[in-house]
C-alpha atoms as a PDB file:
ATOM      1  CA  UNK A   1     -24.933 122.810-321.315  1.00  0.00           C
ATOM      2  CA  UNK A   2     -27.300 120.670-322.442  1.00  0.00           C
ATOM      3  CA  UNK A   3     -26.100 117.521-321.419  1.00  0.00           C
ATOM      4  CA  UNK A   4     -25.776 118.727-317.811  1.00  0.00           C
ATOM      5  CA  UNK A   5     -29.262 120.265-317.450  1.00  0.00           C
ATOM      6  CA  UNK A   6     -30.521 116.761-318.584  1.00  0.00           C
ATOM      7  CA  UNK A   7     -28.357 114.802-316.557  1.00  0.00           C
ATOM      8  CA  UNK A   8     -29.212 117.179-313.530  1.00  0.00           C
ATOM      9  CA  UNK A   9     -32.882 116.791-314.022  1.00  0.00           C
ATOM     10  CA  UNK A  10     -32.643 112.988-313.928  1.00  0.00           C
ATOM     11  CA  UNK A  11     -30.611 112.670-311.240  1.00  0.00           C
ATOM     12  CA  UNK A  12     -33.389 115.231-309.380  1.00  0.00           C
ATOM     13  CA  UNK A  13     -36.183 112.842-310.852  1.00  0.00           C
ATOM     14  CA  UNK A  14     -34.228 109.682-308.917  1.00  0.00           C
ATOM     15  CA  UNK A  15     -33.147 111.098-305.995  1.00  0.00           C
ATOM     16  CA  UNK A  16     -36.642 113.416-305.381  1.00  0.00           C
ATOM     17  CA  UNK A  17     -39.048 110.331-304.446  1.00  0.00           C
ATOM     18  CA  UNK A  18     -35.556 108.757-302.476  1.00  0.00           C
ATOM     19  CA  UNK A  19     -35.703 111.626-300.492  1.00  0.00           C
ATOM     20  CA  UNK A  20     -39.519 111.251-299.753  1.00  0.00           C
ATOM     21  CA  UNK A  21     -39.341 107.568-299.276  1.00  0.00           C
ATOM     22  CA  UNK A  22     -36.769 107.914-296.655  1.00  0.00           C
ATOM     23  CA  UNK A  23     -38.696 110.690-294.731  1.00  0.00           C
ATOM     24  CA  UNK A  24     -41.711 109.201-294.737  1.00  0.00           C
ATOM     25  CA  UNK A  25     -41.304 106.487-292.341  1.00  0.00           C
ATOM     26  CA  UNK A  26     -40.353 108.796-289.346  1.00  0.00           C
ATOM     27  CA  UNK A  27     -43.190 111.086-289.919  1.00  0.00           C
ATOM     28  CA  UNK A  28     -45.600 108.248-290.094  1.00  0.00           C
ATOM     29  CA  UNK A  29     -45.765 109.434-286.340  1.00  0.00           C
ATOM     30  CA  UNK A  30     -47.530 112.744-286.791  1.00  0.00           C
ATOM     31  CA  UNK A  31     -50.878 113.160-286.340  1.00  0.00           C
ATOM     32  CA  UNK A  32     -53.898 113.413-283.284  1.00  0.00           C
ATOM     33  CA  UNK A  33     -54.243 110.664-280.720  1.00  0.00           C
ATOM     34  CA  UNK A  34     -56.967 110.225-278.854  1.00  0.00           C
ATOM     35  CA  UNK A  35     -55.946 109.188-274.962  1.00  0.00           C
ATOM     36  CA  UNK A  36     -57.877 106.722-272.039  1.00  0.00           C
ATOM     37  CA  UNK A  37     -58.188 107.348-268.363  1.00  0.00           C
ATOM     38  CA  UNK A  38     -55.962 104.526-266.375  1.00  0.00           C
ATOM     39  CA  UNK A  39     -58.784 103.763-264.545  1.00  0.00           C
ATOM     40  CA  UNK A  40     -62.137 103.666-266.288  1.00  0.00           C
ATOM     41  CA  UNK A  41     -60.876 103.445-269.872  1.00  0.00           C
ATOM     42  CA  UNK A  42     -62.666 105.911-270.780  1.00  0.00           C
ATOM     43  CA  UNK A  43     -61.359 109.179-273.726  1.00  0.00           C
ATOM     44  CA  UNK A  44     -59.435 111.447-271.666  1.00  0.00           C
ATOM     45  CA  UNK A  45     -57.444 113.904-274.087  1.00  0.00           C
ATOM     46  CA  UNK A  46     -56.047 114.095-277.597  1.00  0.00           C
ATOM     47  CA  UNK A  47     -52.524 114.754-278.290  1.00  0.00           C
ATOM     48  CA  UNK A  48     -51.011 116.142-281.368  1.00  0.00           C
ATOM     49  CA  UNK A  49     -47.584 114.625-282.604  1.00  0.00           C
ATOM     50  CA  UNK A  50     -45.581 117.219-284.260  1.00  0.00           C
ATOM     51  CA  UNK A  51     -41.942 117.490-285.882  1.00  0.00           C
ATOM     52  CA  UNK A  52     -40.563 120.319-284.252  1.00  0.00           C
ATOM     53  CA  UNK A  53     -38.005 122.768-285.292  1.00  0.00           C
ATOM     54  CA  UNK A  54     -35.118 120.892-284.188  1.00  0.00           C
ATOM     55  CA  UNK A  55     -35.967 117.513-286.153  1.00  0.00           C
ATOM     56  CA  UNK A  56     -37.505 115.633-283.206  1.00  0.00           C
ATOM     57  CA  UNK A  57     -40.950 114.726-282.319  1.00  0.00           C
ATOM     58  CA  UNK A  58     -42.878 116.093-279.959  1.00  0.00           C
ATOM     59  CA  UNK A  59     -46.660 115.859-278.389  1.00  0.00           C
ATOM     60  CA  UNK A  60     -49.249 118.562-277.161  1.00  0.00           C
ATOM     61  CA  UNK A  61     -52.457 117.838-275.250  1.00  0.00           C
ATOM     62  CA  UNK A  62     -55.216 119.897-277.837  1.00  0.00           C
ATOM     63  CA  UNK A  63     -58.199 118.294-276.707  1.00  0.00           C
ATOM     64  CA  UNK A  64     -59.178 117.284-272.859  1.00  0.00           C
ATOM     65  CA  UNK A  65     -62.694 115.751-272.066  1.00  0.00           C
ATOM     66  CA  UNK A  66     -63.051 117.891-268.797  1.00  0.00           C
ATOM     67  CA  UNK A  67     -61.103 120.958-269.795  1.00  0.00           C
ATOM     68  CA  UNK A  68     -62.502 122.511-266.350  1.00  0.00           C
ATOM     69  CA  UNK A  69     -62.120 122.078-262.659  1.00  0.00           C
ATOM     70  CA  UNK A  70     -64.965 121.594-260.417  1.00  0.00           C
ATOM     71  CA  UNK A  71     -65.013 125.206-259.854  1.00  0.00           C
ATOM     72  CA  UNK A  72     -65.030 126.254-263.275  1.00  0.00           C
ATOM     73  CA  UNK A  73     -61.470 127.074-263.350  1.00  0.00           C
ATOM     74  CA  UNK A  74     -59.344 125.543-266.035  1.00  0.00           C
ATOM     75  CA  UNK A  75     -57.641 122.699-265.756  1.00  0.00           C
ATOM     76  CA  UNK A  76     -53.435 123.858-264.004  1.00  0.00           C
ATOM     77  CA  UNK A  77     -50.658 122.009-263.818  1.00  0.00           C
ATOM     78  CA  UNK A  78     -50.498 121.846-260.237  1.00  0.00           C
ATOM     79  CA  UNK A  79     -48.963 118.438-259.790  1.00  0.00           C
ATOM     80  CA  UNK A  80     -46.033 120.555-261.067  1.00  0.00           C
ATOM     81  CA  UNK A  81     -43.033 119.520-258.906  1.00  0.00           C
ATOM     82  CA  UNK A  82     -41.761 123.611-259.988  1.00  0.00           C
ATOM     83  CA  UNK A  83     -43.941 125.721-257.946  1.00  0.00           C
ATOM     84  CA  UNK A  84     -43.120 128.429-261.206  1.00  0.00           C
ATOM     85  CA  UNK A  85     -44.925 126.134-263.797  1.00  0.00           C
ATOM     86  CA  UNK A  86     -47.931 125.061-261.689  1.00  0.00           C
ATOM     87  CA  UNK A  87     -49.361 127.586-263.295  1.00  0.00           C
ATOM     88  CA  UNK A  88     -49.346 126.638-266.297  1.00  0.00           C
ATOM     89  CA  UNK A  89     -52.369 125.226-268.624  1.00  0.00           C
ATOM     90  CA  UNK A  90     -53.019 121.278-268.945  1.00  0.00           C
ATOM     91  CA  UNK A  91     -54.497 122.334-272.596  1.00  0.00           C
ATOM     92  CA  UNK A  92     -51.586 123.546-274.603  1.00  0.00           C
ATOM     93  CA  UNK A  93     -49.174 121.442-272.744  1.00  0.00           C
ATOM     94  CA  UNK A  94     -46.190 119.858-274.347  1.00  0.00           C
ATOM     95  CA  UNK A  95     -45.898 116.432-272.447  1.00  0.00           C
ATOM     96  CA  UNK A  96     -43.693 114.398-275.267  1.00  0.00           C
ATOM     97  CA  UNK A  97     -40.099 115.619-276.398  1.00  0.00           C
ATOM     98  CA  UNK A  98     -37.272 114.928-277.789  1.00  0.00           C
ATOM     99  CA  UNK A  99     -38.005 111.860-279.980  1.00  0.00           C
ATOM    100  CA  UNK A 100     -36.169 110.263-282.707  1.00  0.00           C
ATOM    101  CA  UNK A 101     -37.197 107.752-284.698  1.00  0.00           C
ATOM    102  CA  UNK A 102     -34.768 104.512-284.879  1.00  0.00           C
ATOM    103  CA  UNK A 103     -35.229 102.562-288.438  1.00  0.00           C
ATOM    104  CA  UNK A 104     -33.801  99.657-286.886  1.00  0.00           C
ATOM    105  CA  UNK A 105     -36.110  99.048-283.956  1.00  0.00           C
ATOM    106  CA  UNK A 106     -39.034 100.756-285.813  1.00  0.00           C
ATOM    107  CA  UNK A 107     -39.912 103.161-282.806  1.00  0.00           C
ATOM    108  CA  UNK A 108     -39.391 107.006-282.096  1.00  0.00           C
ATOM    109  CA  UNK A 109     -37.039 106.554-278.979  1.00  0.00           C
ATOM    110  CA  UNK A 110     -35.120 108.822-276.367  1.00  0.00           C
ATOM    111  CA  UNK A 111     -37.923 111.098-275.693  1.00  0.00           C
ATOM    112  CA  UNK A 112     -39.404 111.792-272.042  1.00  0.00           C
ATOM    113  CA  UNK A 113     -43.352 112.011-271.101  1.00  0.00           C
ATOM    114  CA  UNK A 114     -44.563 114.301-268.829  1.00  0.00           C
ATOM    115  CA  UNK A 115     -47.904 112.965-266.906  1.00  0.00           C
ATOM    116  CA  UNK A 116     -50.032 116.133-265.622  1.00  0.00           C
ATOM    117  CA  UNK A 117     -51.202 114.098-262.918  1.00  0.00           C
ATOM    118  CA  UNK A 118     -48.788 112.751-261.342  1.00  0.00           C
ATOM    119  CA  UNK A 119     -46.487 115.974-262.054  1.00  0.00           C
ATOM    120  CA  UNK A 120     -43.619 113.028-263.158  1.00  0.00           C
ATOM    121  CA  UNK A 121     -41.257 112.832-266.268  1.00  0.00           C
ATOM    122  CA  UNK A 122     -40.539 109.696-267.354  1.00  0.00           C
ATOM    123  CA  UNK A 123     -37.967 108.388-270.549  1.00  0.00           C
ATOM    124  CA  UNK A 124     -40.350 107.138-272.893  1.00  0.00           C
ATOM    125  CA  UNK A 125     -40.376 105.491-276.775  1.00  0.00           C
ATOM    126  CA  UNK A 126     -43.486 105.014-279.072  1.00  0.00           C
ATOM    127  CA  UNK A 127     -44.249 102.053-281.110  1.00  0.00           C
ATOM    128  CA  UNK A 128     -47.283 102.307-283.477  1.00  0.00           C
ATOM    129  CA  UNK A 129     -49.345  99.567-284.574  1.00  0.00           C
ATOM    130  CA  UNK A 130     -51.524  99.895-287.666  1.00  0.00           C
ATOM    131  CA  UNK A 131     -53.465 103.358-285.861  1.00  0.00           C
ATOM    132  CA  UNK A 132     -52.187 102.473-282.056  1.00  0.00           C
ATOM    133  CA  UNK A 133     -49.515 104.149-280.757  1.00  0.00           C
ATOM    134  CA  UNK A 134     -48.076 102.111-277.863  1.00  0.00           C
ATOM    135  CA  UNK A 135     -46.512 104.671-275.693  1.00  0.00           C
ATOM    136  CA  UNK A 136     -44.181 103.074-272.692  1.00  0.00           C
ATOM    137  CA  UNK A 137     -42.801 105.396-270.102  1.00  0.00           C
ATOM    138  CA  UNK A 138     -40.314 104.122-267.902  1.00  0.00           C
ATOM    139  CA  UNK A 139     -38.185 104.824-265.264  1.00  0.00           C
ATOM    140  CA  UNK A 140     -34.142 103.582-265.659  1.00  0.00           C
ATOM    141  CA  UNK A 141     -33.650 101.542-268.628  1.00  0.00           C
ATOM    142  CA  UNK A 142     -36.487 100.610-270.989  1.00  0.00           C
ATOM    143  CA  UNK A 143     -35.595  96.532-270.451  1.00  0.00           C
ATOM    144  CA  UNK A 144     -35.716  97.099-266.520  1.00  0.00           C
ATOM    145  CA  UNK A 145     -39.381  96.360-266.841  1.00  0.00           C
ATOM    146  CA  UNK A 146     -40.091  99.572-264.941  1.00  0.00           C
ATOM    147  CA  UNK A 147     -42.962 101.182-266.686  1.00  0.00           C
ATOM    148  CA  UNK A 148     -46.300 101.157-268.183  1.00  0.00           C
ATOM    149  CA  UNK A 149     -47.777 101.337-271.751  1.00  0.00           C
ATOM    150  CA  UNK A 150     -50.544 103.205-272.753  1.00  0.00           C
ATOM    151  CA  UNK A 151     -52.097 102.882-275.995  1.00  0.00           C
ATOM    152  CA  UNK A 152     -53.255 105.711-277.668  1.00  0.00           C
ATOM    153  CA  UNK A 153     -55.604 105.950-280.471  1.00  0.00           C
ATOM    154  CA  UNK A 154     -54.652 107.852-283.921  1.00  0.00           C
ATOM    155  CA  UNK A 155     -57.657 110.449-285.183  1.00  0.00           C
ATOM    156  CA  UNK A 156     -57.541 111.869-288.393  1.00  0.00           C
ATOM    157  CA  UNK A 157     -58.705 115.221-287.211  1.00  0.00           C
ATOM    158  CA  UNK A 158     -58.232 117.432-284.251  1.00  0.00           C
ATOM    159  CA  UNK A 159     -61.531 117.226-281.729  1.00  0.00           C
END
C-alpha cells in the first residue's frame, strides 16, 4: 500500500506541471485588449479574451471610448443585419467565438468576428506577438488574401 501511494504521488508530481505546461500555451490568449479606430488610430474599445465553457476562446467588448450616442442613448447594435438583435448593447457584446488554438501554426484559428459597425461576421484567427494580438478577419479562405488585420493591444487590467 505503500509502494503504490508513493509511486502514485510521483507520477502526480511528473505529470502535474505536464499538464500545466501543455495548457499554458493556449491560454496565453486571455486577457484585455485595447482596440484602434480604422480611421484615426485612435483607442476605440477593449476586449476581454475568455475560455468559455465549451473549451474555445471567445472575446467581449468591456470597455468603449464613446459608450454613448449623440443623443445620450447607449451605444445599439443597429448595423445588426437581424432586426431582433439590433437591440442589443455594443458594451457586453460577444464579437469573437469559437476559437481554438493550433500548436502547429501558433494561432487560435476557426473562430468568426463580428464588427458592430459594419453589422458583418467574418472567419477570423489571432496571432499574438510579444503583447499584439494580430487579429485577421477574412472572408473565404484565410490565403485568398481577402481580409484585414487589426492589431490589438494586450492591457493587464480591465479600463
Amino acid at each position: 500500500m505503500k509502494n503504490t501511494l508513493i509511486t502514485l504521488s510521483l507520477t502526480m508530481a511528473l505529470l502535474f506541471p505536464a499538464a500545466l505546461s501543455a495548457q499554458a500555451p493556449a491560454d496565453r490568449i486571455i486577457g484585455f485588449y485595447l482596440t484602434y479606430d480604422d480611421d484615426t488610430g485612435k483607442e476605440k474599445s477593449q476586449v476581454r479574451i475568455y475560455k468559455a465553457a465549451n473549451g474555445k476562446y471567445e472575446g467581449e467588448i468591456v470597455w468603449l471610448k464613446e459608450p454613448k450616442e449623440t443623443d445620450g442613448s447607449e451605444k445599439l447594435d443597429k448595423n445588426n443585419p437581424e432586426a431582433r438583435l439590433q437591440k442589443r448593447k455594443i458594451l457586453g457584446l460577444v464579437i469573437l467565438k469559437d476559437f481554438k488554438y493550433d500548436a502547429s501554426a501558433g494561432e487560435w484559428s476557426g473562430g468568426t468576428i463580428y464588427n458592430p459597425s459594419s453589422g458583418k461576421t467574418y472567419n477570423s484567427y489571432i496571432k499574438l506577438d510579444g503583447k499584439k494580438a494580430n487579429v485577421r478577419g477574412y472572408i473565404g479562405k484565410s490565403w485568398m488574401g481577402l481580409g484585414k488585420t487589426a492589431v490589438w493591444t494586450k492591457e493587464e487590467t480591465r479600463r
